[in-house]
C-alpha atoms as a PDB file:
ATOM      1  CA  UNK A   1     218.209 196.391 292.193  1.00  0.00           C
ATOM      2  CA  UNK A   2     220.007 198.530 295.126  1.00  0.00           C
ATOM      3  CA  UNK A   3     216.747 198.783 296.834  1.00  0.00           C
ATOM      4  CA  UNK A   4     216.633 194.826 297.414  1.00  0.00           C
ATOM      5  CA  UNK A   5     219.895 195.396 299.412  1.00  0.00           C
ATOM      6  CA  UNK A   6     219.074 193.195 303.030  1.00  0.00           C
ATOM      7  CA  UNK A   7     218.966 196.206 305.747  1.00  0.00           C
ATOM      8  CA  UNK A   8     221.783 196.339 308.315  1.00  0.00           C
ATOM      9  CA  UNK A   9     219.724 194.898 311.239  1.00  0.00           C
ATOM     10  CA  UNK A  10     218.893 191.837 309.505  1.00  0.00           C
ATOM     11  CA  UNK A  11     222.708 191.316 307.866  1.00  0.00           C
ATOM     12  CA  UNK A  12     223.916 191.530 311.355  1.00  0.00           C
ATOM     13  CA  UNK A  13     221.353 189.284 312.553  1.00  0.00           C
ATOM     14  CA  UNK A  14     222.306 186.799 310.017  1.00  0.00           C
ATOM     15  CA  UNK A  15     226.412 187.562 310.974  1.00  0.00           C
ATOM     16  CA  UNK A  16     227.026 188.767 307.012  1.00  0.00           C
ATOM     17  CA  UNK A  17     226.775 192.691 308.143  1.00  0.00           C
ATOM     18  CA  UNK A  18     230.948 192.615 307.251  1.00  0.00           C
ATOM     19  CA  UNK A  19     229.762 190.926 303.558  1.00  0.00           C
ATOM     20  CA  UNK A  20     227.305 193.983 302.760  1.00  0.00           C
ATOM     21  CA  UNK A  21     226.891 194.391 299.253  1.00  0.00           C
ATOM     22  CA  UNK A  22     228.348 190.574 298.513  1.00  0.00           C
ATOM     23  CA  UNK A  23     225.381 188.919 296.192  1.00  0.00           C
ATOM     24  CA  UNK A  24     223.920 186.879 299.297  1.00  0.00           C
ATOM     25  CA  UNK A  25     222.902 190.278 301.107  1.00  0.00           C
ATOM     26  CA  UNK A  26     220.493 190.696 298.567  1.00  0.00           C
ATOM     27  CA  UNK A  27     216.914 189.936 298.636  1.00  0.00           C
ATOM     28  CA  UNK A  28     217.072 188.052 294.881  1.00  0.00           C
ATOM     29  CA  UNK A  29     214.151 185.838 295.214  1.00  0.00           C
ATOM     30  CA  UNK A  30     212.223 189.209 295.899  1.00  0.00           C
ATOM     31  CA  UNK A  31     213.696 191.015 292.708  1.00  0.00           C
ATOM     32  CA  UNK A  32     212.727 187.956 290.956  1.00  0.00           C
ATOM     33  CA  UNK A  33     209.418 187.899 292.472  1.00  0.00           C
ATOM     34  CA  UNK A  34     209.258 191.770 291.356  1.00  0.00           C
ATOM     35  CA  UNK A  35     209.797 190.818 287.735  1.00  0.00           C
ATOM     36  CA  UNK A  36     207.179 187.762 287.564  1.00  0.00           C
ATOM     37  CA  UNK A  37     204.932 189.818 288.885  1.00  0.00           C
ATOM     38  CA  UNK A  38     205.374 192.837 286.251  1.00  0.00           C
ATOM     39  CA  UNK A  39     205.531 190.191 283.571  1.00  0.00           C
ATOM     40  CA  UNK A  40     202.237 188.479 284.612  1.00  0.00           C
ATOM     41  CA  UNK A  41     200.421 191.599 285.534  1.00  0.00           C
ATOM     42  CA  UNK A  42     200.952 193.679 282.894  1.00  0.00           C
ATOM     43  CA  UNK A  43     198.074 195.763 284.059  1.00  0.00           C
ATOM     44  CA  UNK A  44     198.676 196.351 287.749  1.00  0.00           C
ATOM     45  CA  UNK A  45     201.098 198.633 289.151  1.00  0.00           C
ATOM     46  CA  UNK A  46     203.784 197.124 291.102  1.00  0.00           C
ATOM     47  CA  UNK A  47     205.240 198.959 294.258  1.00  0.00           C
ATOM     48  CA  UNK A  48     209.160 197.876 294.715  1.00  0.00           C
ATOM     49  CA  UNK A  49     211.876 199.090 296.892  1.00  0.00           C
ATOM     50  CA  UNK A  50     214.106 201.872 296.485  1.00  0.00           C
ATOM     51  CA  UNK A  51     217.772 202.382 298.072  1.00  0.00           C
ATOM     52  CA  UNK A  52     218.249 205.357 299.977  1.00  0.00           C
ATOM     53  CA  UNK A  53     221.845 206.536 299.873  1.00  0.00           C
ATOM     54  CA  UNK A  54     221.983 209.003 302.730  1.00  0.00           C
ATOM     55  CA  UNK A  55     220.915 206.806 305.118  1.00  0.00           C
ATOM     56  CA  UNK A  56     222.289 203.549 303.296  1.00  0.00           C
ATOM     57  CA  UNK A  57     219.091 201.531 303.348  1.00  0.00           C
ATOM     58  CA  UNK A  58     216.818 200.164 301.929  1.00  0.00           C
ATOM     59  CA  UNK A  59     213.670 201.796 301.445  1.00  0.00           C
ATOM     60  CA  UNK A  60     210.593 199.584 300.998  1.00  0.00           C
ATOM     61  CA  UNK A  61     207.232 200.811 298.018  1.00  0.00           C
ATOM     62  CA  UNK A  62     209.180 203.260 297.215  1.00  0.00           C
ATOM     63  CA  UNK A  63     209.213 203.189 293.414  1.00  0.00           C
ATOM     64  CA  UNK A  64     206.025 202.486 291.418  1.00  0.00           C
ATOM     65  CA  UNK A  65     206.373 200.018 288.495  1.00  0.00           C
ATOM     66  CA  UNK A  66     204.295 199.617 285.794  1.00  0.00           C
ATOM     67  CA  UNK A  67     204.603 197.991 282.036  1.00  0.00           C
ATOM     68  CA  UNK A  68     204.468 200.985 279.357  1.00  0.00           C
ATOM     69  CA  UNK A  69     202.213 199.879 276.415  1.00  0.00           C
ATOM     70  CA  UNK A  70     203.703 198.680 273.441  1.00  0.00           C
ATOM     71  CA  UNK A  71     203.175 201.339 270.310  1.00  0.00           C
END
């Protein structure tokens, strides 16, 4: 979930840079959004964001998602 972080430009554009980290500074309805869309779409592959600790930010299609197939 780190990578749905909000990036420091926009959390200082919406004045809650100081809150970083505090639950409304994530993007939730996109994590949600992430998790429909693996659920629905069993068969596509699902790019999502990644968090990038040396930079501290976000990092957008970084990770690639994907259901495994049940044995």
């Amino acid at each position: 979930m780190d990578g749905f972080h909000l990036a420091d430009k926009a959390l200082d554009r919406l004045g809650l840079l100081e809150r970083k980290g505090a639950p409304e500074t994530f993007d939730a309805h996109g994590y949600a959004a992430l998790l429909s869309r693996l659920r629905d779409r069993p068969d596509h592959v699902v790019y999502a964001p990644a968090f990038e600790r040396d930079l501290e930010q976000p990092w957008p299609m970084r990770c690639l998602c994907h259901r495994q197939p049940h044995s």
